[in-house]
Protein backbone atom coordinates (compact mmCIF):
# COMPACT_ATOMS: atom_id res chain seq x y z
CA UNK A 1 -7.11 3.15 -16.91
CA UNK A 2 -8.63 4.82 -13.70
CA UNK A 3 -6.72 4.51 -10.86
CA UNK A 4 -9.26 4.73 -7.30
CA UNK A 5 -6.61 5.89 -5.32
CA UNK A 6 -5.01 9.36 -4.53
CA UNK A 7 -1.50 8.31 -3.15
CA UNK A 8 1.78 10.06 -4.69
CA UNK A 9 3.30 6.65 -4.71
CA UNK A 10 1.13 4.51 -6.33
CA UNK A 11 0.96 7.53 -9.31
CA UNK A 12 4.96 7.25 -9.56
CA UNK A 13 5.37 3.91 -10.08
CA UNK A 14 2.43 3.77 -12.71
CA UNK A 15 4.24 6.89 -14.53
CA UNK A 16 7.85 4.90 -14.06
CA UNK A 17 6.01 1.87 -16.45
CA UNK A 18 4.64 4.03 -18.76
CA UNK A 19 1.25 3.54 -17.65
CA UNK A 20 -1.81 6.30 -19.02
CA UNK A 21 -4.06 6.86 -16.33
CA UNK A 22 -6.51 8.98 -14.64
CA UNK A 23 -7.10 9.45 -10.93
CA UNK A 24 -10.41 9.45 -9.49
CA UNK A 25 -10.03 9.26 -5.75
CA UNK A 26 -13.27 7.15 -4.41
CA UNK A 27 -13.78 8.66 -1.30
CA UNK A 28 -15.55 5.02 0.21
CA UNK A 29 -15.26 3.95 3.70
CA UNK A 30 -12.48 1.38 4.64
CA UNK A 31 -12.80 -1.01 7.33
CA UNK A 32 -10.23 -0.91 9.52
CA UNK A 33 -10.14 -4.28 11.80
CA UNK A 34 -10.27 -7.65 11.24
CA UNK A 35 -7.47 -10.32 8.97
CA UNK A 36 -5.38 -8.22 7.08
CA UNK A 37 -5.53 -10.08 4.00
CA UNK A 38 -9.20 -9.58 3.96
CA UNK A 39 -8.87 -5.86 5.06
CA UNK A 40 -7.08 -4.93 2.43
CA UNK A 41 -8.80 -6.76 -0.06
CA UNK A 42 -12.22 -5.39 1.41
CA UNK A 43 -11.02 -1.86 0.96
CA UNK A 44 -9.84 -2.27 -2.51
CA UNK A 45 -13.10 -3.30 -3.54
CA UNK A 46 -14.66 -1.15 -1.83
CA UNK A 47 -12.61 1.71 -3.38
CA UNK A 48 -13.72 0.22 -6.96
CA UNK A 49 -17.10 0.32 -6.61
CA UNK A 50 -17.69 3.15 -5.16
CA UNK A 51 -15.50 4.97 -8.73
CA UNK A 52 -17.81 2.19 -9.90
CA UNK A 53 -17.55 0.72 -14.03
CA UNK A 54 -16.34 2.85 -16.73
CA UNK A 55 -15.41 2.08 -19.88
CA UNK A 56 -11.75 2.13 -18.93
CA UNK A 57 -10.56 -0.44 -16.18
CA UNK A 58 -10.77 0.89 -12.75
CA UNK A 59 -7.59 -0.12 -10.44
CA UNK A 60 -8.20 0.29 -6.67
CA UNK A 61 -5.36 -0.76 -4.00
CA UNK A 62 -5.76 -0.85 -0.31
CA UNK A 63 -2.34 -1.72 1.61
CA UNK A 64 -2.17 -2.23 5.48
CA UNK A 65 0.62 -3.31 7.33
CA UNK A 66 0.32 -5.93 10.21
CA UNK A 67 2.20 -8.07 12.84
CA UNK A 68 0.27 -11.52 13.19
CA UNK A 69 -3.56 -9.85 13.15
CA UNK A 70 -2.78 -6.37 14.88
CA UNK A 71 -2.77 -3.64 11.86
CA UNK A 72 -1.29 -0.56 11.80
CA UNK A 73 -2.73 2.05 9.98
CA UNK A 74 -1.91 5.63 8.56
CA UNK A 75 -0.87 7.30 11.99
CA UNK A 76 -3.28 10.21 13.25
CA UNK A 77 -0.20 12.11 15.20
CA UNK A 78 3.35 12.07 16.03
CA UNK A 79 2.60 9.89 19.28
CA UNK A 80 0.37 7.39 17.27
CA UNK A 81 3.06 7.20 14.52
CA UNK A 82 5.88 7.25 17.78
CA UNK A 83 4.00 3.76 18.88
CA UNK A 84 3.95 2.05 15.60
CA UNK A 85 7.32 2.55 15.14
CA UNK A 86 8.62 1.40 18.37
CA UNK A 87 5.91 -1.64 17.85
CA UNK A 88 7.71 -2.77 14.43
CA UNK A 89 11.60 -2.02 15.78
CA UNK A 90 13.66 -4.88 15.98
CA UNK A 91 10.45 -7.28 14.23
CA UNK A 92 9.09 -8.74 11.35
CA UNK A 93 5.75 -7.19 9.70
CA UNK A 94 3.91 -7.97 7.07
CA UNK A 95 2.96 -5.35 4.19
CA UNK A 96 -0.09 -6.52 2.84
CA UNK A 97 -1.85 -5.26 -0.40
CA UNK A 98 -5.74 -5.85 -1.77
CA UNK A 99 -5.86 -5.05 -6.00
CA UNK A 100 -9.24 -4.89 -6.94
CA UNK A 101 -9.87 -4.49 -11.04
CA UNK A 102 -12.99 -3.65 -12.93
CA UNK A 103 -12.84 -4.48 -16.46
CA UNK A 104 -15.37 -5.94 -19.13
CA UNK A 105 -18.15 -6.33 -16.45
CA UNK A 106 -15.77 -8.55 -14.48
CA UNK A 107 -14.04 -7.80 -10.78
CA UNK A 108 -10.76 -9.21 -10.85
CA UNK A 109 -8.54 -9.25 -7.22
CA UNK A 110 -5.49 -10.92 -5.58
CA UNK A 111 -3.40 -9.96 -2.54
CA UNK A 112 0.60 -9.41 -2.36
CA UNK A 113 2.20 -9.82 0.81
CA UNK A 114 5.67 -8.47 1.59
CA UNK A 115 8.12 -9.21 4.58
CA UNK A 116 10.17 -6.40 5.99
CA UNK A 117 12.16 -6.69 9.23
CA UNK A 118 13.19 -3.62 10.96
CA UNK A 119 16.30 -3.13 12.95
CA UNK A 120 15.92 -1.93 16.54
CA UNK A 121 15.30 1.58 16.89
CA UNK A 122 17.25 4.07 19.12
CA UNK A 123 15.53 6.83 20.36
CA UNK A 124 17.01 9.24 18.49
CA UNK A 125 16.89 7.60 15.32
CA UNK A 126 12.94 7.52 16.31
CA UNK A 127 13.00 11.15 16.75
CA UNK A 128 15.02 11.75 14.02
CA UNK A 129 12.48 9.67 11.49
CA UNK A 130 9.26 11.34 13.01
CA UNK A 131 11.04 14.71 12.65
CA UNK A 132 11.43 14.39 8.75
CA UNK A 133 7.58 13.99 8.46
CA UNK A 134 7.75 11.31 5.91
CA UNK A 135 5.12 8.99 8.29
CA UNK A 136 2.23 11.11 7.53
CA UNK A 137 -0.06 9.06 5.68
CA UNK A 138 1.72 5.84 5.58
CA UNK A 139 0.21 2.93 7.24
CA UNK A 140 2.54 1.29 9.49
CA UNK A 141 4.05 5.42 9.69
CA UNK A 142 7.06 4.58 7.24
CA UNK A 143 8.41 5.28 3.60
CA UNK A 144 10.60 2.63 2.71
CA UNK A 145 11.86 4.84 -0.46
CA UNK A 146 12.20 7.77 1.84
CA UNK A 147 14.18 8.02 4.45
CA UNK A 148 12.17 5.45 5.73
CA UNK A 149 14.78 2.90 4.57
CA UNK A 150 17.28 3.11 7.48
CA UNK A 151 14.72 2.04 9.69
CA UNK A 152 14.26 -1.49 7.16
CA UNK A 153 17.06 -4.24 8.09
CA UNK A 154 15.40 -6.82 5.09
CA UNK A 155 12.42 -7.50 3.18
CA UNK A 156 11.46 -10.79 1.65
CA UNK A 157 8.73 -9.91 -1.65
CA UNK A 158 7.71 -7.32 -4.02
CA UNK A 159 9.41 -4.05 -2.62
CA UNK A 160 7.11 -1.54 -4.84
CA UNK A 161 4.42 -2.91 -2.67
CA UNK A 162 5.91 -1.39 0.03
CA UNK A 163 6.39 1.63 -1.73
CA UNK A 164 2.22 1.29 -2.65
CA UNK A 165 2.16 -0.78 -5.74
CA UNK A 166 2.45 -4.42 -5.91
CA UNK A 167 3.46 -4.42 -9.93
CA UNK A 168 4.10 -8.53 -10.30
CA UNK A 169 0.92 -9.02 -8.87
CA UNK A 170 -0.52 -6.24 -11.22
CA UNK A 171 0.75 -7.77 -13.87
CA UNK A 172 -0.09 -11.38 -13.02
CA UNK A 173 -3.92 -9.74 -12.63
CA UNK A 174 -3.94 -7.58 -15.85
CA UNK A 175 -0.59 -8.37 -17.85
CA UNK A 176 -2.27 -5.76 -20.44
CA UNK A 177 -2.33 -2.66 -18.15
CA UNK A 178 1.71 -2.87 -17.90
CA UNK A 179 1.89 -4.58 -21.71
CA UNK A 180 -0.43 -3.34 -24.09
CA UNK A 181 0.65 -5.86 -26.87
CA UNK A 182 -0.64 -8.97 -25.08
């Protein structure tokens, strides 16, 4: 399989299931506004095509993480990742994740959508979370299996899509890509 994607995370979990792979990061141009169901998915496909077919499946993943339609996005800076933070403390957001597969001439995709609450967040637990770093790169500026988790009160749904990887609804797209025998 190709994976369309250069995050660290979704590479671990793929290695954790055993999963051969090659990365060829696709470079395309993600839209940014709009629902975040279809943002996600958009980008994913978008991510696909531009690696474009193989003879190997191609896997592409867009997440985004949003409250109602508002998205938040990888942070650019410190402040930008200071007010996505305070804008998630003490709420509900949603993770949301676009899987886009091309295999056999076909595009398969589906969406996962995860529930995570944060507690409130003091100031210096703020500073101390934007002082580890860990927010660089992370739409909605968190790591939930970083130190990221003491900012997370609950989550409702798949919690490796969180991390970057929605596996159940991998699997439920390609069961074969997680087990070969079927």
């Amino acid at each position: 399989m190709i994976l369309a994607s250069g995050s660290p995370q979704r590479r671990a979990i793929l290695e954790q299931l055993g999963v051969s792979f090659t990365v060829c990061v696709s470079g395309a141009e993600e839209v940014e506004d709009g629902d975040p169901r279809e943002v996600a998915l958009e980008n994913a496909r978008r991510k696909a095509l531009a690696v474009g077919a193989r003879e190997e499946p191609v896997l592409a993943v867009d997440t985004v993480v949003s409250i109602g339609e508002r998205l938040y996005g990888k942070p650019g800076d410190r402040s930008e990742a200071a007010a996505t933070l305070r804008a998630l403390a003490g709420r509900c957001h949603r993770v949301v994740s676009g899987l886009c597969l091309l295999a056999d001439a076909r595009q398969r995709t589906t969406v996962a959508v995860t529930e995570v609450r944060f507690r409130e967040i003091t100031d210096g637990a703020l500073e101390w979370y934007l002082d580890t770093g860990e927010w660089r790169g992370r739409a909605g500026a968190y790591a939930i299996q970083g130190r990221g988790a003491a900012l997370v009160q609950a989550i409702a749904g798949d919690y490796l899509n969180v991390v970057g990887l929605p596996v159940a609804a991998l699997i439920e797209l390609e069961p074969s890509l997680i087990f070969p025998a079927i």
